[in-house]
C-alpha atoms as a PDB file:
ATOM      1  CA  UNK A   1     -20.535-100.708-281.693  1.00  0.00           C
ATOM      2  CA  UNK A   2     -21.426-104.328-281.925  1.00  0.00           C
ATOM      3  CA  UNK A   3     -23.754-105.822-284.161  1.00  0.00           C
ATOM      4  CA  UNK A   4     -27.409-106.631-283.448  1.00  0.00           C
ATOM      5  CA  UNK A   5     -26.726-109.575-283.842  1.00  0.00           C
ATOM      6  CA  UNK A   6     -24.094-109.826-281.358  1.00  0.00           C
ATOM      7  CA  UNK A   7     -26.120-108.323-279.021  1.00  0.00           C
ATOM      8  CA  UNK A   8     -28.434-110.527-276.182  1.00  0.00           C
ATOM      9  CA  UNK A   9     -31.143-108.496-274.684  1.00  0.00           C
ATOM     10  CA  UNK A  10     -31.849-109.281-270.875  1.00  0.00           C
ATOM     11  CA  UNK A  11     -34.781-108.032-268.871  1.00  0.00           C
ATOM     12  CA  UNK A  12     -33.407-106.342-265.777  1.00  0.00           C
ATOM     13  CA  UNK A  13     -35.059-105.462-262.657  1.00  0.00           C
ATOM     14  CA  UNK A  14     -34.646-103.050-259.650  1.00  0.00           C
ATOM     15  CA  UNK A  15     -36.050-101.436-257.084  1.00  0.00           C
ATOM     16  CA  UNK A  16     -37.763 -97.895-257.921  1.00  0.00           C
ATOM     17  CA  UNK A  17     -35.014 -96.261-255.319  1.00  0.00           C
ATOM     18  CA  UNK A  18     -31.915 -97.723-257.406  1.00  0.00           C
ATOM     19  CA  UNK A  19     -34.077 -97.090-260.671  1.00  0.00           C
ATOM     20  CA  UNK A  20     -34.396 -93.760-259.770  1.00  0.00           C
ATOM     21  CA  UNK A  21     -30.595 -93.699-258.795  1.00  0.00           C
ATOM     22  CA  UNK A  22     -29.373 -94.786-262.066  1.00  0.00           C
ATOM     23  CA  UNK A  23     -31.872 -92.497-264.016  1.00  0.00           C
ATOM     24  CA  UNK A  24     -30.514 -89.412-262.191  1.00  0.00           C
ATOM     25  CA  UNK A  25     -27.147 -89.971-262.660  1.00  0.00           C
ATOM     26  CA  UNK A  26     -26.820 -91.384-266.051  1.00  0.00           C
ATOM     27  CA  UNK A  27     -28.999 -87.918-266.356  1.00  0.00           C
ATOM     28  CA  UNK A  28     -26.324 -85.364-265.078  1.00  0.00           C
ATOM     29  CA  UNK A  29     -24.230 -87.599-267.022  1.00  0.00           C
ATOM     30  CA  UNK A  30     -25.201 -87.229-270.410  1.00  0.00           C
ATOM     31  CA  UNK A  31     -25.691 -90.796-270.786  1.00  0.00           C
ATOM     32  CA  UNK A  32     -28.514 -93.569-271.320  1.00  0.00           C
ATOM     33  CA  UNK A  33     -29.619 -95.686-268.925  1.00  0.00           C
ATOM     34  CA  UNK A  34     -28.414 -98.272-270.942  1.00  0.00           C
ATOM     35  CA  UNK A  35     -25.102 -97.237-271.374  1.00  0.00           C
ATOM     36  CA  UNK A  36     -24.550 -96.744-267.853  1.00  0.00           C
ATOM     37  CA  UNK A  37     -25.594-100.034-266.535  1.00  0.00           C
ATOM     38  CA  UNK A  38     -23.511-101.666-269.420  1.00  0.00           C
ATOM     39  CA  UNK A  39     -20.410 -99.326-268.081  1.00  0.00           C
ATOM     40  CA  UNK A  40     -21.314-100.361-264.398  1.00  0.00           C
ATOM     41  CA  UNK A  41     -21.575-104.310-265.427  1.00  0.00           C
ATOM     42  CA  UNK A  42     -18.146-104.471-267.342  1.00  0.00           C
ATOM     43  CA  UNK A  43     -16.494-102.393-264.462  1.00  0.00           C
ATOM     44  CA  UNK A  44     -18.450-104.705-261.980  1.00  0.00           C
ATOM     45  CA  UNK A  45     -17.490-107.914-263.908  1.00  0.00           C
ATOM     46  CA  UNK A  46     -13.754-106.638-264.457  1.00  0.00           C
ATOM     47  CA  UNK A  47     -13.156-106.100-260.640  1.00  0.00           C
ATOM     48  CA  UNK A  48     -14.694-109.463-259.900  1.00  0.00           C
ATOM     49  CA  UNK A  49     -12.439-111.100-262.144  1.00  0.00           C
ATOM     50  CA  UNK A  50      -9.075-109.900-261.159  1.00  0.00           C
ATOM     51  CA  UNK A  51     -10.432-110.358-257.508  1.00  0.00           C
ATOM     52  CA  UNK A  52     -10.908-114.045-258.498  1.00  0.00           C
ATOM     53  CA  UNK A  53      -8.030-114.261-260.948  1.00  0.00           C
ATOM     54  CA  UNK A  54      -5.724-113.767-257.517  1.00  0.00           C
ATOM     55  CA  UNK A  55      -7.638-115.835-255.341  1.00  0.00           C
ATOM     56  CA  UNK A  56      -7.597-119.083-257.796  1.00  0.00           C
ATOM     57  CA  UNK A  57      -3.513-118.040-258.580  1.00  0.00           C
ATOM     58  CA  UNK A  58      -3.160-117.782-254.590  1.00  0.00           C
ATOM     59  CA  UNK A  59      -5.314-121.067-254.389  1.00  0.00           C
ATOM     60  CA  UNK A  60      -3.054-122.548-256.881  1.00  0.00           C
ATOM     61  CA  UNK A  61       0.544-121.667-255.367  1.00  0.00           C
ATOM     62  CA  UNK A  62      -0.913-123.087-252.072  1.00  0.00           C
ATOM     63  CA  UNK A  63      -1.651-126.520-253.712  1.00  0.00           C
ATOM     64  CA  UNK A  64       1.382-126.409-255.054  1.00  0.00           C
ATOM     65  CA  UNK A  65       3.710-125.389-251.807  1.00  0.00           C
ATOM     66  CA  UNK A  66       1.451-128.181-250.175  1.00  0.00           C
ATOM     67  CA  UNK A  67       1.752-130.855-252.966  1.00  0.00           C
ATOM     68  CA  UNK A  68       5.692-130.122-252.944  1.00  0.00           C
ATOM     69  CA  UNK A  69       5.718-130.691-249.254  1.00  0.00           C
ATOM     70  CA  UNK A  70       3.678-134.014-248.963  1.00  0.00           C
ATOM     71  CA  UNK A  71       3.573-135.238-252.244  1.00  0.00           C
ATOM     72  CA  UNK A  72       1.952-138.372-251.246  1.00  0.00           C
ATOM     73  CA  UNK A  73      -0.445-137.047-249.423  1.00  0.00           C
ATOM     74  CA  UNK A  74      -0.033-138.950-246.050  1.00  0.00           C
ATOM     75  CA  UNK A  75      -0.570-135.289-244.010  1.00  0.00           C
ATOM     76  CA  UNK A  76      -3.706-135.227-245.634  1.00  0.00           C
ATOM     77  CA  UNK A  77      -4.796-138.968-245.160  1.00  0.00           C
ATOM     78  CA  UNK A  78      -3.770-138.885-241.307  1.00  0.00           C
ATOM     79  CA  UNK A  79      -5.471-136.111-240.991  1.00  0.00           C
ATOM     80  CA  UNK A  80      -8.820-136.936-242.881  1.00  0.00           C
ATOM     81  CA  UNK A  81      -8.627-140.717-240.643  1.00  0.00           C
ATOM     82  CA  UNK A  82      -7.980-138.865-237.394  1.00  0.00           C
ATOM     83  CA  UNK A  83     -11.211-136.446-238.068  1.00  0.00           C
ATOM     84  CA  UNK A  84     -13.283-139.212-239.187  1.00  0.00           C
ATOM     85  CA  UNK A  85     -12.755-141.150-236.141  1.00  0.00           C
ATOM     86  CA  UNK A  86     -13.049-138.131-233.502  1.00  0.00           C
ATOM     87  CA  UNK A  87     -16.291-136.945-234.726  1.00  0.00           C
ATOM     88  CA  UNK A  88     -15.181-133.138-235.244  1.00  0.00           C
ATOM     89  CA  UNK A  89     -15.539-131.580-238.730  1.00  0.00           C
ATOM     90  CA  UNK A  90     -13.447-132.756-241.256  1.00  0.00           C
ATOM     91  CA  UNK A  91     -10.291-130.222-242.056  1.00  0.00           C
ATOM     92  CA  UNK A  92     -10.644-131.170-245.737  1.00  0.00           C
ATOM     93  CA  UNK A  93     -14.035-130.681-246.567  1.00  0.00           C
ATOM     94  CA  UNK A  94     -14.087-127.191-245.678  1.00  0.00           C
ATOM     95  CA  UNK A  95     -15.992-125.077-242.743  1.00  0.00           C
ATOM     96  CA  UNK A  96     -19.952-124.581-243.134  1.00  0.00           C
ATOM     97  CA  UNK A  97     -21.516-121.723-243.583  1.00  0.00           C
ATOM     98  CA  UNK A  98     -24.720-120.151-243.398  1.00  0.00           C
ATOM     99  CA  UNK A  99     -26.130-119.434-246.774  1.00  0.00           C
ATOM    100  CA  UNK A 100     -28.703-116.612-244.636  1.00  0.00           C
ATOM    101  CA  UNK A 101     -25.856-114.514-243.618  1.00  0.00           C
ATOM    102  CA  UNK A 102     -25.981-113.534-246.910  1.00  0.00           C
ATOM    103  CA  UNK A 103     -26.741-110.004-248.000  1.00  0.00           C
ATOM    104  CA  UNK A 104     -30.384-109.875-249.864  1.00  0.00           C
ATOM    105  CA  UNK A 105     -30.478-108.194-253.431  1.00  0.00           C
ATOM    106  CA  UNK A 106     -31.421-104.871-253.072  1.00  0.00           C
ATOM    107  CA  UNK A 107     -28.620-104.267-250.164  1.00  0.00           C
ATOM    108  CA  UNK A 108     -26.244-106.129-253.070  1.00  0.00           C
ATOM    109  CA  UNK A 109     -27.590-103.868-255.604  1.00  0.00           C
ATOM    110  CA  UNK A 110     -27.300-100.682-253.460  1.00  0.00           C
ATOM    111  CA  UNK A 111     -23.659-101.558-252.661  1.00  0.00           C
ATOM    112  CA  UNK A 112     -22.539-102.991-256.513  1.00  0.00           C
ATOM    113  CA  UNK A 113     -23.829 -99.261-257.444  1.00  0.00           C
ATOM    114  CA  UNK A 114     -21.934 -97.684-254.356  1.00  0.00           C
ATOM    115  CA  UNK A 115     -18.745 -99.357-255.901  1.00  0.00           C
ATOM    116  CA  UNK A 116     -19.170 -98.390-259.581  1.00  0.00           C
ATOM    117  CA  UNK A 117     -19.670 -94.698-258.576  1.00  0.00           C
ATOM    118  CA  UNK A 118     -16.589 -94.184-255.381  1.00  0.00           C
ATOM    119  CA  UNK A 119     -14.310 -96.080-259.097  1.00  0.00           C
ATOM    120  CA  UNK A 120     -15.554 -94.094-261.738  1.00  0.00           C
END
């Protein structure tokens, strides 16, 4: 176990539905509350990591392919000068997106809880 003084305490908040969720289970489970949100987090945070561990290394190896192909970059210059002057979006500056398509908290919460418990 790690010492106090290792240890950060956070104020969390839910919803009484997931509240009463997590009580129940860690319940049946023989566990704190505590200790199962802590288990849930690291699982959570462990997932999310590998997830974005492959998508920078897949990120990376197509910079790389792309950097080996036009190493001076003249693809990406033409290409940049042709949008500019046509008036469409830019291909390097990425698509937009709409930060309201966005799932609100408590459907994020439902679901990050869904996940922990279809892994465990």
């Amino acid at each position: 176990m790690a010492a106090a003084k290792d240890q950060v305490q956070y104020p969390l908040r839910m919803n009484r539905e997931l509240y009463d969720e997590v009580k129940t289970i860690s319940e049946l489970s023989n566990s704190t509350m505590s200790k199962f949100i802590l288990t849930a987090i690291r699982a959570y945070a462990a997932r999310k990591r590998r997830k974005l561990q492959r998508s920078l290394t897949e990120s990376l190896r197509i910079l790389q392919e792309y950097s080996q192909k036009d190493p001076e970059l003249k693809e990406a210059i033409e290409s940049f000068a042709a949008a500019e002057t046509s008036g469409d979006a830019s291909p390097i500056e990425g698509k937009f997106f709409d930060v309201r398509e966005r799932k609100n908290s408590q459907s994020v919460d439902s679901e990050l809880l869904e996940e922990f418990l279809e892994n465990a």
